[in-house]
Protein backbone atom coordinates (compact mmCIF):
# COMPACT_ATOMS: atom_id res chain seq x y z
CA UNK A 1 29.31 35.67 28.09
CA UNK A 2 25.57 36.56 27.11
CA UNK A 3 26.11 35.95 23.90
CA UNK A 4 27.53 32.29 24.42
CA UNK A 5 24.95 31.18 26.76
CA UNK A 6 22.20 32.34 24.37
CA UNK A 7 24.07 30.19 21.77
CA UNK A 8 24.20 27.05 24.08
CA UNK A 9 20.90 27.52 24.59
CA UNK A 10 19.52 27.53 21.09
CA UNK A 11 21.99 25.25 19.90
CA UNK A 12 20.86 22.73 22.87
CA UNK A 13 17.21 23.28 21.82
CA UNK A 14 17.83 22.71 18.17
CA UNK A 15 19.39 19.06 19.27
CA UNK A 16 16.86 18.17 21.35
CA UNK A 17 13.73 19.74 19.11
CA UNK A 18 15.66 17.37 16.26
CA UNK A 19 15.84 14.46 17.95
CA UNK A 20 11.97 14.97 19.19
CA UNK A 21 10.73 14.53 15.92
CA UNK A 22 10.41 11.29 13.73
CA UNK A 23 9.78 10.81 10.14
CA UNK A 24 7.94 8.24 8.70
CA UNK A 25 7.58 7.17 5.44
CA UNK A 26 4.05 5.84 3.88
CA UNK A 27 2.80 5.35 0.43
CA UNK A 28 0.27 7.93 -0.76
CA UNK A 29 -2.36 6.52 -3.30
CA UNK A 30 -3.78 8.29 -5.89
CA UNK A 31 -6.14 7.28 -9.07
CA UNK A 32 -7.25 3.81 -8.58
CA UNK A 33 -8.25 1.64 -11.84
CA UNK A 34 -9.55 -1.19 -12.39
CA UNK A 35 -9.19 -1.59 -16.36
CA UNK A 36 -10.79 -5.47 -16.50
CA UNK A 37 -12.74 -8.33 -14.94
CA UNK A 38 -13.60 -10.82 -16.05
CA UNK A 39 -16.86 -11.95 -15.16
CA UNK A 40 -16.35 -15.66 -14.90
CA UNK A 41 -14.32 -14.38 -11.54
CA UNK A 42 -15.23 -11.42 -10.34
CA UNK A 43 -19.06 -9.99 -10.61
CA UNK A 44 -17.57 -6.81 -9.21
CA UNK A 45 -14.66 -5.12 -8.81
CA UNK A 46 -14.49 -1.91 -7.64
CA UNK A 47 -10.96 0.25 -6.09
CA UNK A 48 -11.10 3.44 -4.28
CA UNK A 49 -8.39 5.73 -2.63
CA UNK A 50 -8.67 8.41 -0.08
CA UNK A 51 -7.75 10.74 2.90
CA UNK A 52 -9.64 11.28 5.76
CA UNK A 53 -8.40 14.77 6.21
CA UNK A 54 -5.74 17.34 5.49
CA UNK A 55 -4.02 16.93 8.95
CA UNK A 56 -4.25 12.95 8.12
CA UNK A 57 -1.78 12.20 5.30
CA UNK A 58 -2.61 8.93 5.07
CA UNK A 59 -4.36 7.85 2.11
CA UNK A 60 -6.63 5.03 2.71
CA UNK A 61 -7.61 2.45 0.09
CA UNK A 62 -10.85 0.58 -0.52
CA UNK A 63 -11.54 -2.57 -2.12
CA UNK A 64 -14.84 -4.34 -3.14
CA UNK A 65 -14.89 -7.84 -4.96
CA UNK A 66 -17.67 -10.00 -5.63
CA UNK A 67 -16.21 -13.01 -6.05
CA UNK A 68 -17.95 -16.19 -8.44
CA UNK A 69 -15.49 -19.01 -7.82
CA UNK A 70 -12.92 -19.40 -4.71
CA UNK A 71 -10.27 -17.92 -4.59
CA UNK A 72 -7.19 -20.29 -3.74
CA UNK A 73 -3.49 -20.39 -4.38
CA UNK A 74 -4.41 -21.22 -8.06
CA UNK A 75 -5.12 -17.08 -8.18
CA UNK A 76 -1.46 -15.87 -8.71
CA UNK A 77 -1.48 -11.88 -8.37
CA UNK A 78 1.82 -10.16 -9.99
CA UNK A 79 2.75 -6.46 -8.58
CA UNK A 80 4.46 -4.64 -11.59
CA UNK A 81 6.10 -1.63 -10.76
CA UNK A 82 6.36 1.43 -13.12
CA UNK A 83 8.36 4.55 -11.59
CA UNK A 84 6.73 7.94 -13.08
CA UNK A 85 9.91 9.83 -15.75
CA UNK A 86 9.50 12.37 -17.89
CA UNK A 87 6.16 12.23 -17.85
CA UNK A 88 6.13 8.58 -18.51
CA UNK A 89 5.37 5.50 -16.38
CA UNK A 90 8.49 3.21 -17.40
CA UNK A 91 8.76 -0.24 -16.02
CA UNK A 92 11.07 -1.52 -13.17
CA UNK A 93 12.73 -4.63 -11.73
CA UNK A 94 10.44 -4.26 -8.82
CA UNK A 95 8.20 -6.85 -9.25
CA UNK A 96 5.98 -9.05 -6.67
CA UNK A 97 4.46 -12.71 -7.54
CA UNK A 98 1.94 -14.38 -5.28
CA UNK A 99 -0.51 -17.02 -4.89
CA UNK A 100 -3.32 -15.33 -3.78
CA UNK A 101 -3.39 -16.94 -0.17
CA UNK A 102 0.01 -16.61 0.27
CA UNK A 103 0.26 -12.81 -0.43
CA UNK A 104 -1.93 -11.99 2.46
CA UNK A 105 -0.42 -14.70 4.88
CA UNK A 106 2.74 -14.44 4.20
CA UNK A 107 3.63 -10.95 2.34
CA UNK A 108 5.01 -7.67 4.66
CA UNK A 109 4.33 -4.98 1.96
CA UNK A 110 0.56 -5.64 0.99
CA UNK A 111 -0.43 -8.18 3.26
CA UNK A 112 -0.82 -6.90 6.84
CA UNK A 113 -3.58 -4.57 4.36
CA UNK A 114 -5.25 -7.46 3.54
CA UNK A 115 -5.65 -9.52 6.10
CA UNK A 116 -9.06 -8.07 7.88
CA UNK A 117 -12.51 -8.55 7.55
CA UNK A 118 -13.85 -12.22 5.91
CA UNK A 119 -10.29 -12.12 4.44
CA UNK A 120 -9.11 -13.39 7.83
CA UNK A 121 -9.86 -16.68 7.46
CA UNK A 122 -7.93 -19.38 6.57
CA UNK A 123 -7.42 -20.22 2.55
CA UNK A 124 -9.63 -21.03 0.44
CA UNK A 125 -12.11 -18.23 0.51
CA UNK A 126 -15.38 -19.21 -0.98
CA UNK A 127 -17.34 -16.67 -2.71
CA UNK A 128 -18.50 -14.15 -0.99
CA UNK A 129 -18.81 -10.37 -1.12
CA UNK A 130 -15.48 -9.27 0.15
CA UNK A 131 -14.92 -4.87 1.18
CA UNK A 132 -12.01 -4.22 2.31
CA UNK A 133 -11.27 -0.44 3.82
CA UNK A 134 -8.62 1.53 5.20
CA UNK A 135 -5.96 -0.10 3.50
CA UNK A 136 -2.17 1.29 4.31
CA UNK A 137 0.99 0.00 3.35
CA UNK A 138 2.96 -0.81 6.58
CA UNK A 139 5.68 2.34 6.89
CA UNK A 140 8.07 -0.33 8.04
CA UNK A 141 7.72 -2.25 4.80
CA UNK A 142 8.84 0.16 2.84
CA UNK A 143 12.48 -0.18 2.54
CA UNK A 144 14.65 3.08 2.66
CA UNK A 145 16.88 2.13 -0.27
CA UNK A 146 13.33 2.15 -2.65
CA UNK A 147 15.05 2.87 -6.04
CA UNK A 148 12.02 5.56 -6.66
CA UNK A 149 9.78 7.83 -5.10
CA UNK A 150 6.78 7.98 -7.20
CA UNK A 151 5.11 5.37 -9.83
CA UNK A 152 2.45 3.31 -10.34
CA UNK A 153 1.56 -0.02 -9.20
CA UNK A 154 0.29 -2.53 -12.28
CA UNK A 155 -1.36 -5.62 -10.47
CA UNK A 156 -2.58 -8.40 -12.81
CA UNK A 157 -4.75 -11.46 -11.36
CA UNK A 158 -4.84 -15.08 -13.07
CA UNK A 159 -5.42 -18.48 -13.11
CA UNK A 160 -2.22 -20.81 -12.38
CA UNK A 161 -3.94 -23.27 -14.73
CA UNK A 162 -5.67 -23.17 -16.73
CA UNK A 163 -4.00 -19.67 -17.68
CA UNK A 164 -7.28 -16.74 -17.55
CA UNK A 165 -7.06 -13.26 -16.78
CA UNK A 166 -9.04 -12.58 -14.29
CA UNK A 167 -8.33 -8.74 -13.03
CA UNK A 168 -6.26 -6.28 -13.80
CA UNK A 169 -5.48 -2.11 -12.32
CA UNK A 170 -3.20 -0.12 -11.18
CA UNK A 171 -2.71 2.98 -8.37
CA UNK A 172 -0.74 5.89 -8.49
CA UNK A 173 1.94 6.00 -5.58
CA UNK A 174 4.49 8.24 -4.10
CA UNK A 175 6.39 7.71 -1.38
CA UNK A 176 6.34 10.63 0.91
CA UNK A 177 7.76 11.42 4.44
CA UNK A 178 6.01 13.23 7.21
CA UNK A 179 7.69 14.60 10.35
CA UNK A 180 5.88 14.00 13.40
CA UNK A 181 6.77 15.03 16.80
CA UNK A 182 7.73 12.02 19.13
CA UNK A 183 4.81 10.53 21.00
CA UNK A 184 2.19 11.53 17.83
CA UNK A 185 0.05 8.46 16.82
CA UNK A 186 -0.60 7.74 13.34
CA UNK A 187 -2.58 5.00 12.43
CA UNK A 188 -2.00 2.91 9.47
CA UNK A 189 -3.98 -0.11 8.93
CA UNK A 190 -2.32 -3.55 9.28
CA UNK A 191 -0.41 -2.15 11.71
């Protein structure tokens, strides 16, 4: 009889310890690039990534532009995504095109990141010196059927028309999952 009510016990706590804890998936950041600018655009253009803390797994990402002209819906931004095999970045079909105002107005997966600071208001933005910190990817915009868990994200600015390059980097990702008991906050920018 012991021996059952031990096991209803521990089975009982093992439900209910399961079903405190959450998990929640967020994109981790690493190596930020910017490989060009051009400097008809963009006087600077500077991207950082990092974490606050060991206990914080959230990486955070920073963005500086200096911006010469304004930056409209004639700025079209394409997010190229490469998933990391065999030690090789090798492209995907995940791809994202935007206008530039409509990717932080309208967009669920980079744009609740974006829209802070001077980048708040409405389209066109003029130019300006625009930093933008503690940038997270919403965990509910990442989709749980992602067809890979770590890459790197090309992103490749230019002119609608005439056609000019005006930016172009990439970041590291992974998507990771964290267990956190119920009632935990985590903060995630844009969120």
């Amino acid at each position: 009889m012991n021996g059952c009510f031990v096991l209803a016990i521990w089975l009982a706590y093992f439900c209910i310890g399961t079903k405190m804890d959450e998990k929640i998936k967020y994109l981790a950041v690493e190596h930020p690039h910017v490989s060009y600018h051009n400097l008809s655009y963009l006087e600077v253009a500077k991207l950082t990534a990092q974490r606050y803390g060991r206990r914080n797994p959230v990486y955070y990402v920073g963005l500086n532009l200096k911006t010469v002209v304004t930056f409209d819906n004639n700025i079209i931004i394409d997010f190229i995504f490469y998933e990391f095999l065999s030690n090789t970045y090798r492209r995907t079909f995940v791809e994202m095109h935007y206008p530039w105002c409509d990717l932080i107005f309208k967009d669920m997966f980079f744009g609740p990141a974006l829209r802070q600071g001077k980048l708040l208001k409405p389209c066109p933005h003029p130019p300006d010196d625009y930093k933008l910190v503690n940038m997270t990817v919403p965990p509910a915009a990442i989709p749980s059927s992602f067809p890979f868990r770590k890459g790197r994200i090309l992103a490749n600015l230019t002119t609608a028309k005439p056609k000019h390059w005006v930016a172009c980097g990439h970041i590291d990702m992974e998507i990771k999952e964290i267990r956190v008991k119920a009632g935990t906050k985590i903060q995630f920018s844009g969120v």
